[in-house]
N, C-alpha and C. Protein backbone atom coordinates (compact mmCIF):
# COMPACT_ATOMS: atom_id res chain seq x y z
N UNK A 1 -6.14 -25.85 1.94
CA UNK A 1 -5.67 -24.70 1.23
C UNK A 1 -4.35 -24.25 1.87
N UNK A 2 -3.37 -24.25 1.04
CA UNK A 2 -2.08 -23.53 1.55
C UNK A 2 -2.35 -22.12 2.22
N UNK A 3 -1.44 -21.36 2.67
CA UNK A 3 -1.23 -20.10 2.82
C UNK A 3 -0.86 -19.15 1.66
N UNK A 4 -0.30 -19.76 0.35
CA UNK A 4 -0.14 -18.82 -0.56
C UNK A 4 -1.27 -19.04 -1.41
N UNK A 5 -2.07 -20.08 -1.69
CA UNK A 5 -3.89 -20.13 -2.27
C UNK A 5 -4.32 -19.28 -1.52
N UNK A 6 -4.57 -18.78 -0.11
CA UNK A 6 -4.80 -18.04 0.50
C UNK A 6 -4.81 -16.77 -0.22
N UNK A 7 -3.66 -16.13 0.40
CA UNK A 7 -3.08 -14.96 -0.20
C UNK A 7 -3.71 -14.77 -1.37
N UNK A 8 -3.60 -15.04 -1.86
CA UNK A 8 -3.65 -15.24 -4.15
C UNK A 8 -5.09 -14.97 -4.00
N UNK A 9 -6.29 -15.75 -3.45
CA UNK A 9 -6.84 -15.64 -3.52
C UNK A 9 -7.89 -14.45 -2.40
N UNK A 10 -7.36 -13.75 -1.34
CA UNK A 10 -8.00 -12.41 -1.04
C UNK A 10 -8.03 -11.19 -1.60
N UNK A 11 -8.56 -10.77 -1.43
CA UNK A 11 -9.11 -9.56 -2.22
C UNK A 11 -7.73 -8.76 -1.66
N UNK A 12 -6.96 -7.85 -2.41
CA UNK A 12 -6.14 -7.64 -1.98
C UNK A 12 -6.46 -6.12 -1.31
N UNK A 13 -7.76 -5.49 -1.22
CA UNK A 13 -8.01 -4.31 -0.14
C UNK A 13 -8.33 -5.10 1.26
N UNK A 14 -9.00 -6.05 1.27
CA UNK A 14 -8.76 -7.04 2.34
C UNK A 14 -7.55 -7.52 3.04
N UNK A 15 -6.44 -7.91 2.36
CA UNK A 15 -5.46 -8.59 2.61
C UNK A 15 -4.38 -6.88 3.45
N UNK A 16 -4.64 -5.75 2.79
CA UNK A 16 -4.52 -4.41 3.68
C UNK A 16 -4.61 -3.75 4.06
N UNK A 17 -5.85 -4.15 4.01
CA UNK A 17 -6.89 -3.52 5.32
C UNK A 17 -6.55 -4.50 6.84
N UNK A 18 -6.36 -5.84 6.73
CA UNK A 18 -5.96 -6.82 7.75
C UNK A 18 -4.68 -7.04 8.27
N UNK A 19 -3.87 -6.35 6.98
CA UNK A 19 -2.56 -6.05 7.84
C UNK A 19 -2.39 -4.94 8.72
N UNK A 20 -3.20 -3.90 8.30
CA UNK A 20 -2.84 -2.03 9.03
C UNK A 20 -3.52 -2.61 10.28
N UNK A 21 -4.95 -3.24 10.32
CA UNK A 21 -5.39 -3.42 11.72
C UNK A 21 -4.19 -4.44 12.28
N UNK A 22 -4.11 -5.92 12.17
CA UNK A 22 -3.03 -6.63 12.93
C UNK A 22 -2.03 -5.36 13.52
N UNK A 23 -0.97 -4.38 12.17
CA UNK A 23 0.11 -4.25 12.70
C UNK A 23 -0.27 -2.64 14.11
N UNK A 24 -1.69 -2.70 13.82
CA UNK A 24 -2.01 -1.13 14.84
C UNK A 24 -2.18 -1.87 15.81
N UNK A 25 -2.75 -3.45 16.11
CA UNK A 25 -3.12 -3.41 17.65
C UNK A 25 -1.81 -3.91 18.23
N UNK A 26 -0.71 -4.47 17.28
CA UNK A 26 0.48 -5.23 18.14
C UNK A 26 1.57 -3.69 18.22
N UNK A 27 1.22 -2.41 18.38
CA UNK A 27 2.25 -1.69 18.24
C UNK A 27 1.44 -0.22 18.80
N UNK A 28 2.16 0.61 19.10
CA UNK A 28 1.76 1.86 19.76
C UNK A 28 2.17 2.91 18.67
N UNK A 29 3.38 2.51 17.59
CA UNK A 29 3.32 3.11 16.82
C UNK A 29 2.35 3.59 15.73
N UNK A 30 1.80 4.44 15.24
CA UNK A 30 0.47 4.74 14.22
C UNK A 30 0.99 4.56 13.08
N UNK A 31 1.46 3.37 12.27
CA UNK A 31 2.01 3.71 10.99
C UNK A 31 1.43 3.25 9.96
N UNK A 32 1.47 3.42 8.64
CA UNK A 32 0.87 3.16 7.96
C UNK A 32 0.98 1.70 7.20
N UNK A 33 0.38 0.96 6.76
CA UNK A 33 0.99 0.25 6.11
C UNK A 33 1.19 0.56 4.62
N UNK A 34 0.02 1.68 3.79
CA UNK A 34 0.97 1.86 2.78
C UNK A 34 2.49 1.91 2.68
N UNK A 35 2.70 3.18 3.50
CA UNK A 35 4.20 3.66 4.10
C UNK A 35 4.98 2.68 4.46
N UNK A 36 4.89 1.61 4.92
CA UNK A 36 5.67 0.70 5.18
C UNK A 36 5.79 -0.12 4.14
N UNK A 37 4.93 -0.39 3.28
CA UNK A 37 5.37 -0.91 1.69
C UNK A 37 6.11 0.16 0.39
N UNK A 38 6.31 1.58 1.17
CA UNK A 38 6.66 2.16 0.33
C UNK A 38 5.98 2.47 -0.92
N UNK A 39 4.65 3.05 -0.80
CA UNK A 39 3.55 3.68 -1.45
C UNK A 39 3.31 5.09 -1.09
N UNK A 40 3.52 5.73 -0.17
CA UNK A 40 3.13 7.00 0.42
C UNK A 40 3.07 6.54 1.89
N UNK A 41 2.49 8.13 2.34
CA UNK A 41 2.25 8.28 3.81
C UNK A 41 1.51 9.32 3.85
N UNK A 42 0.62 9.24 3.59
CA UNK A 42 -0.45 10.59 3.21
C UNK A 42 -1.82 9.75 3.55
N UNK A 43 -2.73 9.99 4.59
CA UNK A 43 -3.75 10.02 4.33
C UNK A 43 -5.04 10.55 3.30
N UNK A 44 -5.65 9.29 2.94
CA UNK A 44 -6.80 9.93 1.88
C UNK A 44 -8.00 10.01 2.68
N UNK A 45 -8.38 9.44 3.18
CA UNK A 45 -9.52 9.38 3.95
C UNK A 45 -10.04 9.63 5.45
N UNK A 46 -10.78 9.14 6.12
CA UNK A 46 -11.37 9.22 7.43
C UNK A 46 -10.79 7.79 8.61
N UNK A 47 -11.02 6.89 7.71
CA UNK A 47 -10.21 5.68 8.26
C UNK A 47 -9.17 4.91 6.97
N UNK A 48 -8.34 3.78 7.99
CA UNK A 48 -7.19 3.34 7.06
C UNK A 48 -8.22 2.78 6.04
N UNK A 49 -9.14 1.73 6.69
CA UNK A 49 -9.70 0.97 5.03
C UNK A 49 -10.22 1.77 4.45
N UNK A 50 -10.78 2.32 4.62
CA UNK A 50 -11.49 3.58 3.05
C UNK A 50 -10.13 4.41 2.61
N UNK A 51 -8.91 4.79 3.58
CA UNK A 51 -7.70 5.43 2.61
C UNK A 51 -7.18 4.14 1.90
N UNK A 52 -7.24 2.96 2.22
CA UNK A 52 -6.42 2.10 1.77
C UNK A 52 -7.13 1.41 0.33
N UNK A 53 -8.40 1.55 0.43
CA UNK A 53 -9.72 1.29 -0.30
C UNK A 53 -9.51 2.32 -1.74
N UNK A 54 -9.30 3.93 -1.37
CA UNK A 54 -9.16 4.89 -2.31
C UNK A 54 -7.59 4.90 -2.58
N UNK A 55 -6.60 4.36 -1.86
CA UNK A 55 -5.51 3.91 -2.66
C UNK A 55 -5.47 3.12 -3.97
N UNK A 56 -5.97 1.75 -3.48
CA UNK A 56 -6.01 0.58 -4.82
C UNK A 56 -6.74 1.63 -5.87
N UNK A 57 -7.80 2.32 -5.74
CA UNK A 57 -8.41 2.46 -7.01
C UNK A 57 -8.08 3.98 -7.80
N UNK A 58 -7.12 4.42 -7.15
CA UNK A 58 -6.19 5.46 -7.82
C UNK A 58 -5.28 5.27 -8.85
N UNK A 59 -5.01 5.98 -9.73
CA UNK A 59 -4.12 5.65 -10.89
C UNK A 59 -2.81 5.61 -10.67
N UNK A 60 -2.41 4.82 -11.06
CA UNK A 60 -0.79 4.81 -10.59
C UNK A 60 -0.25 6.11 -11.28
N UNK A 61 0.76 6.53 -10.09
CA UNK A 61 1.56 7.46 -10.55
C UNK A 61 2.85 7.13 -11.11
N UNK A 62 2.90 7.65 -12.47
CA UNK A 62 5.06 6.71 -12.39
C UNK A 62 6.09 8.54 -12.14
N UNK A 63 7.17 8.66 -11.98
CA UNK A 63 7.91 9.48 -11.29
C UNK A 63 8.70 8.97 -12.98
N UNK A 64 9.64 9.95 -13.73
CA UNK A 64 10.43 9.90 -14.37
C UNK A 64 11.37 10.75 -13.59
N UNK A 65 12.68 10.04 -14.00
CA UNK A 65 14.07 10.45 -13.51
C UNK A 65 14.41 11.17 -14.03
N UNK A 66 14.67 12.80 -14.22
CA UNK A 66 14.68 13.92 -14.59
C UNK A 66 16.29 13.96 -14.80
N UNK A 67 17.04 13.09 -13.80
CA UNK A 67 18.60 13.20 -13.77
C UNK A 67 19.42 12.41 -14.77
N UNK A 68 18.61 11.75 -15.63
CA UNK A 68 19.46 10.76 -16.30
C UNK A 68 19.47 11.06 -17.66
N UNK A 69 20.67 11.17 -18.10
CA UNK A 69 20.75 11.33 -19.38
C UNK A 69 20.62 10.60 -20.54
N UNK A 70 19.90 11.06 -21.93
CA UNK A 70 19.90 9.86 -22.81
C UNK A 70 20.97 9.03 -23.61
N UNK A 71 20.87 8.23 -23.73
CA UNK A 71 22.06 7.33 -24.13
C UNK A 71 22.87 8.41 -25.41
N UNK A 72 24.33 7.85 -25.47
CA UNK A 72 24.99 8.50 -26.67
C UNK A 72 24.91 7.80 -27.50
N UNK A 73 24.52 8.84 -29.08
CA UNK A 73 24.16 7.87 -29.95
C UNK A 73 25.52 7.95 -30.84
């Protein structure tokens, strides 16, 4: 099995849940890995896998750009 059959195929609360632990024990920094994919930085929970767990199964939020104007017709 390659490394990207891999990937493709973990569960992807697995696949970041296994990154936040890897990147907490090689670092003193506490960071998140949502936050570092640029998802938030807000804890939901008690630990990362259950916040990271109640991440995936939250509704995506979309942000509309309030600054942009509509095309000229």
């Amino acid at each position: 099995m390659t490394n990207r059959e891999r990937i493709i195929k973990t569960n992807p609360a697995d696949l970041l849940c296994d990154m936040q632990r890897r990147h907490s024990a090689c670092t003193t920094a506490r960071l998140c890995v949502l936050e570092l994919l640029g998802f938030g930085g807000y804890c939901l929970a008690a630990t990362c896998d259950e916040c990271i767990r109640d991440w995936l199964g939250r509704e995506e939020v979309t942000h509309h750009d309030d600054t942009r104007r509509p095309p000229m017709v």
